[in-house]
Protein backbone atom coordinates (compact mmCIF):
# COMPACT_ATOMS: atom_id res chain seq x y z
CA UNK A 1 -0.57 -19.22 12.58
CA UNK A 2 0.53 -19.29 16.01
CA UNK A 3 -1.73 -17.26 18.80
CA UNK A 4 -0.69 -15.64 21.98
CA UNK A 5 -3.21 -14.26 24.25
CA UNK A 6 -3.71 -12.33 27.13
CA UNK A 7 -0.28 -11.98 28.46
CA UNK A 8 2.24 -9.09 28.67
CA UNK A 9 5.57 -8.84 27.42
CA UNK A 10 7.82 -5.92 28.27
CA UNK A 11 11.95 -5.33 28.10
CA UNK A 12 13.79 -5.37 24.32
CA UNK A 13 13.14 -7.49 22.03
CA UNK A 14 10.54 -9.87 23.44
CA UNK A 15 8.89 -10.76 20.44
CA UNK A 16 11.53 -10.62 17.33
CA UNK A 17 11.84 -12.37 13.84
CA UNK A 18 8.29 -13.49 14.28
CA UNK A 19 6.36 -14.94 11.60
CA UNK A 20 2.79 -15.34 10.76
CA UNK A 21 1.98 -14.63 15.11
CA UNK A 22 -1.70 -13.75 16.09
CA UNK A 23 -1.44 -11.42 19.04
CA UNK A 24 -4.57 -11.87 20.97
CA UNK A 25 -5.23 -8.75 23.81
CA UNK A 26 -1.74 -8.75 24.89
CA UNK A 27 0.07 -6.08 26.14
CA UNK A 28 3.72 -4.53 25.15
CA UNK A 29 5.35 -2.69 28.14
CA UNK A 30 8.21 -0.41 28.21
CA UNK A 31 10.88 -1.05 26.24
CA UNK A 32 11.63 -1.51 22.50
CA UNK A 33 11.39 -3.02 19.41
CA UNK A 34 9.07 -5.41 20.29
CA UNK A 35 8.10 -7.11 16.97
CA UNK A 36 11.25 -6.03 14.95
CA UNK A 37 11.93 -7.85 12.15
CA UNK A 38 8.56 -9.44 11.78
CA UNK A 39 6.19 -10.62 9.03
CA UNK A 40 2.50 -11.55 8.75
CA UNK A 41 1.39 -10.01 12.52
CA UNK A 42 -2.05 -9.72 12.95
CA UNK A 43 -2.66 -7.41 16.66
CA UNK A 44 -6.14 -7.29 18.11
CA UNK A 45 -7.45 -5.26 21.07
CA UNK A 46 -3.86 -5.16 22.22
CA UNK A 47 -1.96 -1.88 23.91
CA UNK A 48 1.54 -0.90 23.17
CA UNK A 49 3.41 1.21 25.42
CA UNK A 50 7.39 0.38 24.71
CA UNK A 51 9.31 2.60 21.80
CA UNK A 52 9.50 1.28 18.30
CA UNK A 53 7.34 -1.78 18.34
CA UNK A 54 6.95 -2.36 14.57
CA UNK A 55 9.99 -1.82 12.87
CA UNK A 56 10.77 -3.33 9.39
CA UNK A 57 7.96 -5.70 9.81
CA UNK A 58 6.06 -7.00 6.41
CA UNK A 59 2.40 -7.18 6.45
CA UNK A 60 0.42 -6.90 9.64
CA UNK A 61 -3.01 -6.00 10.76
CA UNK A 62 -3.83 -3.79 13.54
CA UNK A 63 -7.37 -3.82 15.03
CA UNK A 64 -8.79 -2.20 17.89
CA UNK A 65 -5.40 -1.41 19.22
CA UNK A 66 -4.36 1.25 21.79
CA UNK A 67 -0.93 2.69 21.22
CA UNK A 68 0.06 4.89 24.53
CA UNK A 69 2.09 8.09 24.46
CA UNK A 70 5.39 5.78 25.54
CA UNK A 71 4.84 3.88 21.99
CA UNK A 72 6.83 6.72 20.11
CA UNK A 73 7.82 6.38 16.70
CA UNK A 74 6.24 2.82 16.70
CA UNK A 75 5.90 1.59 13.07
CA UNK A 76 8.70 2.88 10.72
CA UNK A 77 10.32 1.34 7.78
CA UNK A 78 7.67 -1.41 7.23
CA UNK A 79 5.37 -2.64 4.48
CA UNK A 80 1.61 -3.68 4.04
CA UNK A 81 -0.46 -2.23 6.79
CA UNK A 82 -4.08 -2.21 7.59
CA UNK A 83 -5.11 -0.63 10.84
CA UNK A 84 -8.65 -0.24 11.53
CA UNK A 85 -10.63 1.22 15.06
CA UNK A 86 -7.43 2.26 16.88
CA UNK A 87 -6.36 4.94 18.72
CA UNK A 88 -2.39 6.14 18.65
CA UNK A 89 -1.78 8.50 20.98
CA UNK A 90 2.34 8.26 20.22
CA UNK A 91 3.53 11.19 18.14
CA UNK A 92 6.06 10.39 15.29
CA UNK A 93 4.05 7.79 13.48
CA UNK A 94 4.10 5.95 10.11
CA UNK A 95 7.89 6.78 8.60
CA UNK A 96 9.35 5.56 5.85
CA UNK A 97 6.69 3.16 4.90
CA UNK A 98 4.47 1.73 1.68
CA UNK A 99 0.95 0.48 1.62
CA UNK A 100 -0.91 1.91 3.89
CA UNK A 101 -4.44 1.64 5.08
CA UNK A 102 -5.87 3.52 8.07
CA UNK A 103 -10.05 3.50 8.51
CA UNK A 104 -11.49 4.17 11.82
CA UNK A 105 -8.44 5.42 13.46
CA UNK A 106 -7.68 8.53 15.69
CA UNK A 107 -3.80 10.24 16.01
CA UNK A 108 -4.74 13.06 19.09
CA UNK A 109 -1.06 13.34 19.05
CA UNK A 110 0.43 13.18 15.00
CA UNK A 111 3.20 15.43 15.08
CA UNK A 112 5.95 14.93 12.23
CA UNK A 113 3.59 11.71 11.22
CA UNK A 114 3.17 9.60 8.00
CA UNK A 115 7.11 10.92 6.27
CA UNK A 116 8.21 9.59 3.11
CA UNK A 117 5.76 7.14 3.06
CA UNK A 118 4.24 5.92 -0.17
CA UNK A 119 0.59 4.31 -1.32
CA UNK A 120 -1.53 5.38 1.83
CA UNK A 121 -5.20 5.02 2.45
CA UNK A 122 -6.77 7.41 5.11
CA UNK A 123 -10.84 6.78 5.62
CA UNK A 124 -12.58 8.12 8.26
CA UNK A 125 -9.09 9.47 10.47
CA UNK A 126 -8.78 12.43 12.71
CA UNK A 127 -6.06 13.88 13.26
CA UNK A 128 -4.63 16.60 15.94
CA UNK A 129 -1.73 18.40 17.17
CA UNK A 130 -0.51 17.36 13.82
CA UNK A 131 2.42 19.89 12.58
CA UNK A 132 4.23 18.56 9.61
CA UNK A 133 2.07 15.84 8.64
CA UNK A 134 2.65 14.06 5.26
CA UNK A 135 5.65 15.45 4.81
CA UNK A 136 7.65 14.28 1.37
CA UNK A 137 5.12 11.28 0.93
CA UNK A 138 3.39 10.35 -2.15
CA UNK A 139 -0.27 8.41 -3.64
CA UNK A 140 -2.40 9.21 -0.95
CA UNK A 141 -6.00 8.28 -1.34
CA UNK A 142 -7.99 10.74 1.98
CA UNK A 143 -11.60 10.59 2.68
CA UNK A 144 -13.72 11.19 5.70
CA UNK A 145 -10.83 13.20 7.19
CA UNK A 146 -10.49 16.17 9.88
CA UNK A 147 -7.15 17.50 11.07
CA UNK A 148 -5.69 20.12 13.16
CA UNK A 149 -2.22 20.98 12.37
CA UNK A 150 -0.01 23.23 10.52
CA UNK A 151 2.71 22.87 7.43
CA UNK A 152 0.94 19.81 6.26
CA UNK A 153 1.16 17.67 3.14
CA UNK A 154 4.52 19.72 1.96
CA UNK A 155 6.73 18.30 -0.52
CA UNK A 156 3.72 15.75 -1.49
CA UNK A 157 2.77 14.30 -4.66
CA UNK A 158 0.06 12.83 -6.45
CA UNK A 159 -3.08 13.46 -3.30
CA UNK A 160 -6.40 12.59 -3.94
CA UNK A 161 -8.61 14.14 -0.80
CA UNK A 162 -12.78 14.31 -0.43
CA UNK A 163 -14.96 15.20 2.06
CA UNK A 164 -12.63 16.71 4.80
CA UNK A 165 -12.01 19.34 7.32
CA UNK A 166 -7.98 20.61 6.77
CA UNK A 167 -7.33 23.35 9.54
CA UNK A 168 -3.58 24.17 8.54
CA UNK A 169 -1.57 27.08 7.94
CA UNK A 170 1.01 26.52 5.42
CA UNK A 171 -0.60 23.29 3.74
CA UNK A 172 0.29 21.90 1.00
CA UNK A 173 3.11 23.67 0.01
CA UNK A 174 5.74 22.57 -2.95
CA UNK A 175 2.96 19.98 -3.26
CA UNK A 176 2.67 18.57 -7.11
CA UNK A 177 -0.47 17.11 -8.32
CA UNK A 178 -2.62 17.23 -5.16
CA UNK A 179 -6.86 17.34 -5.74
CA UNK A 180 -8.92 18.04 -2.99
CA UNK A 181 -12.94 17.90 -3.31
CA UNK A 182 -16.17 18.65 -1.24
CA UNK A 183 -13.87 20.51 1.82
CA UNK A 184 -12.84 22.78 4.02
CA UNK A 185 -9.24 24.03 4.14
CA UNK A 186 -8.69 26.57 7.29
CA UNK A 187 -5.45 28.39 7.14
CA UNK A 188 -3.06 31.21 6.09
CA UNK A 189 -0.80 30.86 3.01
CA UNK A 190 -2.26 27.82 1.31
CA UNK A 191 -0.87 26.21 -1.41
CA UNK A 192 2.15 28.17 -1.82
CA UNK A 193 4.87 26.56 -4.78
CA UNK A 194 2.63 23.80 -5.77
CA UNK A 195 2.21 22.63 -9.07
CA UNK A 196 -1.24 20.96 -10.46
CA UNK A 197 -3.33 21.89 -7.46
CA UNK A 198 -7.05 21.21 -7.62
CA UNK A 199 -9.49 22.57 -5.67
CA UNK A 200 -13.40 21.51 -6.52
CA UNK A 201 -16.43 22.66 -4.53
CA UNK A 202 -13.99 23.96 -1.56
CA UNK A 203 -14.13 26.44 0.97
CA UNK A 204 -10.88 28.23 2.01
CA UNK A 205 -10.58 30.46 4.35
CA UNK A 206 -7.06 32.39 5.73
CA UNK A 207 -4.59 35.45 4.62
CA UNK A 208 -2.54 35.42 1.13
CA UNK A 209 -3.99 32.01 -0.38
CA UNK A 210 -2.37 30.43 -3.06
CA UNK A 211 0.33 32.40 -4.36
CA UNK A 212 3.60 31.19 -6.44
CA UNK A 213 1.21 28.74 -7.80
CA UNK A 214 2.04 26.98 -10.97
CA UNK A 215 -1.21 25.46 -13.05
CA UNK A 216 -3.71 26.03 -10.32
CA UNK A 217 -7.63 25.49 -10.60
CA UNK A 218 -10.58 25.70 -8.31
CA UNK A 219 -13.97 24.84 -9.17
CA UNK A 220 -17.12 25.91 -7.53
CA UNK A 221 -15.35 26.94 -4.55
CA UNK A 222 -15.88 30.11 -2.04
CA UNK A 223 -13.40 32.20 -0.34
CA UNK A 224 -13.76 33.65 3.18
CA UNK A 225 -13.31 37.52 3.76
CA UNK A 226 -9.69 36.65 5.46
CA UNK A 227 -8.70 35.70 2.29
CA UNK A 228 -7.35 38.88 1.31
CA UNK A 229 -4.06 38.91 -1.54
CA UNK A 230 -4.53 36.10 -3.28
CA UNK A 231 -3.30 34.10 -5.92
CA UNK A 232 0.01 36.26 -5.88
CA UNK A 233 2.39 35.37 -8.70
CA UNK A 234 -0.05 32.47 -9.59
CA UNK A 235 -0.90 30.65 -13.06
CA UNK A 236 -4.66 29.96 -12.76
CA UNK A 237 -8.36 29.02 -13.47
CA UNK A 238 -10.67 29.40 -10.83
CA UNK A 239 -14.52 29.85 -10.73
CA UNK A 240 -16.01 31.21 -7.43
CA UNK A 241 -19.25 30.94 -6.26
CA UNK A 242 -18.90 33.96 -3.84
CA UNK A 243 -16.58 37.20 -3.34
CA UNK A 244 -13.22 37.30 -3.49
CA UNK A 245 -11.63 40.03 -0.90
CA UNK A 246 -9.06 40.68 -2.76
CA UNK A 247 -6.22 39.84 -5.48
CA UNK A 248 -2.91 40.71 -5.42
CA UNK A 249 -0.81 40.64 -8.71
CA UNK A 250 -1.82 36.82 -10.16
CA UNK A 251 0.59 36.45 -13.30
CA UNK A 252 -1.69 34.61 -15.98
CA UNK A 253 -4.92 32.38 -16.65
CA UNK A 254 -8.69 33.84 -15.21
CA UNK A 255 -10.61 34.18 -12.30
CA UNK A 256 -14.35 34.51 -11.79
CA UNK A 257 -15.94 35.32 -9.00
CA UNK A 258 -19.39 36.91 -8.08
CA UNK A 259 -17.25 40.35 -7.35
CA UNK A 260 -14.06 41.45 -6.27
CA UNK A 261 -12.87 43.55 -3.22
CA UNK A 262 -9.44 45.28 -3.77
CA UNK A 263 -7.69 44.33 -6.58
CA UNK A 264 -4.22 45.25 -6.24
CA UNK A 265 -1.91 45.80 -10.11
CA UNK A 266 0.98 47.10 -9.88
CA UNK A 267 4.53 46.97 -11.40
CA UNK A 268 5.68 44.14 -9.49
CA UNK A 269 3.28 41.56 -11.73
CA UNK A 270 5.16 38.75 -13.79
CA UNK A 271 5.03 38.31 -16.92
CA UNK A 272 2.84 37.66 -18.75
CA UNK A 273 0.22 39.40 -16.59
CA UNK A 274 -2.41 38.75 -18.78
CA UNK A 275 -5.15 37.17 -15.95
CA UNK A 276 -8.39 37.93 -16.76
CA UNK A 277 -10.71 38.91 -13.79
CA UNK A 278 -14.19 37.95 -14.50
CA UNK A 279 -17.68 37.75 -12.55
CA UNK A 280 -20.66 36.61 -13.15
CA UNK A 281 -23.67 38.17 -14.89
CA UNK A 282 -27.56 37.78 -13.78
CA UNK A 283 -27.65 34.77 -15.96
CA UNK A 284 -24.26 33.14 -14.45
CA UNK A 285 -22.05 34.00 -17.48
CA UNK A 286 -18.66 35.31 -17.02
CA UNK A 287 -18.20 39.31 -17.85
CA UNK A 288 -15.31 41.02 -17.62
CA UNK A 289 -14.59 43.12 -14.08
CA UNK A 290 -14.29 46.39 -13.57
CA UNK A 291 -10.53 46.29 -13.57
CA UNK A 292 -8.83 43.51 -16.18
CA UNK A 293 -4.85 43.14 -16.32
């Protein structure tokens, strides 16, 4: 493998159709497409501040890497990364891409980041200012994870997340067999249009969650009291440890819940409209509520 170290490159092009380079602390200036075309880069406590550095590049490593605000868009249609205790403060991130693996990393900046991108691996990532994350990508494997950032994870399939901190309006919509477990999802209208989404030992919080949902469960999870209308139009099973503020109309399946606020019935249900609404009894069974559909 050859090694460069401790130099600067800037202008287009510098470094294309590389192969199996070791980059060494070096520094990519303004300009773009620095490594285009590459394969087998390794990058270590480098900083990239030209547009489009990695493009169509097959399997590099990025490690203790700074990518600067001028980096834009900087890895898209590539293959076979592993970035680990990096910091990318470029927006437009991670597009068109497959096999991904991101531990230790921080996006400050991760608006419209990680499109259409397949097999990904998120550990221990935070994530801001990050509107339309996700979107259209599919086998994502999240843990450790905190982001600010609205309409994420739409159009997604097949999302395993645990232990994380989702503050997002309008996540996971259209989404299609997405399980999240041990977190916290902040944000009005989750959920909306999915299909197969699991929620175990959550707490969600925000206005109208979960409606127009198709094959929904939650286990073990608790709602906030801002998350009034729920489960509108919704196929589901859900336990709840706590209250729910309020229902709105959910079309079949059960919920249980310690009690329920409002529950609103009226001619606008679907059919079949046969939910059950259910709380719990002194010895945690499941009795029917005051009002059943």
């Amino acid at each position: 493998m050859n090694i460069i170290k401790n130099t600067e490159f800037g202008g287009e092009r510098p470094l294309l159709a590389s192969h199996d380079l070791q980059l060494e602390h070096v520094t990519i200036h303004a300009g773009e497409s620095a490594l285009k075309e590459c394969s087998h880069i390794t990058a270590i406590g480098c900083r990239f501040e030209g547009k489009y550095p990695f493009w169509h590049v097959n399997g590099f490593t990025i490690k203790d890497c700074l990518f600067t605000e001028g980096a834009r868009a900087a890895l898209w249609y590539s293959q076979t990364l592993v970035m680990t205790d990096t910091r990318v403060e470029a927006p437009k991130m991670f597009r068109e891409m497959e096999n991904l693996k991101l531990e230790n990393v921080q996006i400050p900046d991760a608006q419209e980041t990680l499109w259409h991108c397949h097999h990904v691996h998120l550990k221990n990532v935070q994530v801001d200012n990050a509107d339309y994350l996700f979107m259209h990508s599919q086998d994502i494997q999240i843990e450790d994870y905190v982001q600010n950032g609205n309409y994420s994870f739409q159009y997604c399939r097949d999302v395993v997340i645990r232990r994380a901190v989702i503050n997002s309006k309008d996540a996971f919509w259209n989404t299609e067999n997405v399980t999240v477990y041990d977190s916290e999802i902040n944000g009005e209208y989750l959920g909306w249009h999915s299909k197969n989404l699991k929620l175990i030992n959550c707490k969600i919080s925000g206005t109208q969650p979960l409606c127009y949902a198709q094959d929904l469960v939650l286990e073990n999870c608790t709602m906030a009291d801002d998350g009034d209308l729920a489960f509108e139009y919704s196929s589901v099973q859900a336990t709840i440890l706590g209250p729910v503020h309020s229902v709105k109309n959910p079309r079949s399946g059960s919920i249980t819940a310690e009690r329920f606020g409002e529950i609103i019935l009226d001619q606008n249900i679907e059919a079949p409209g046969d939910c059950k609404l259910l709380v719990w009894d002194a010895n945690h069974q499941p009795k029917p509520a005051d009002h059943e559909i």
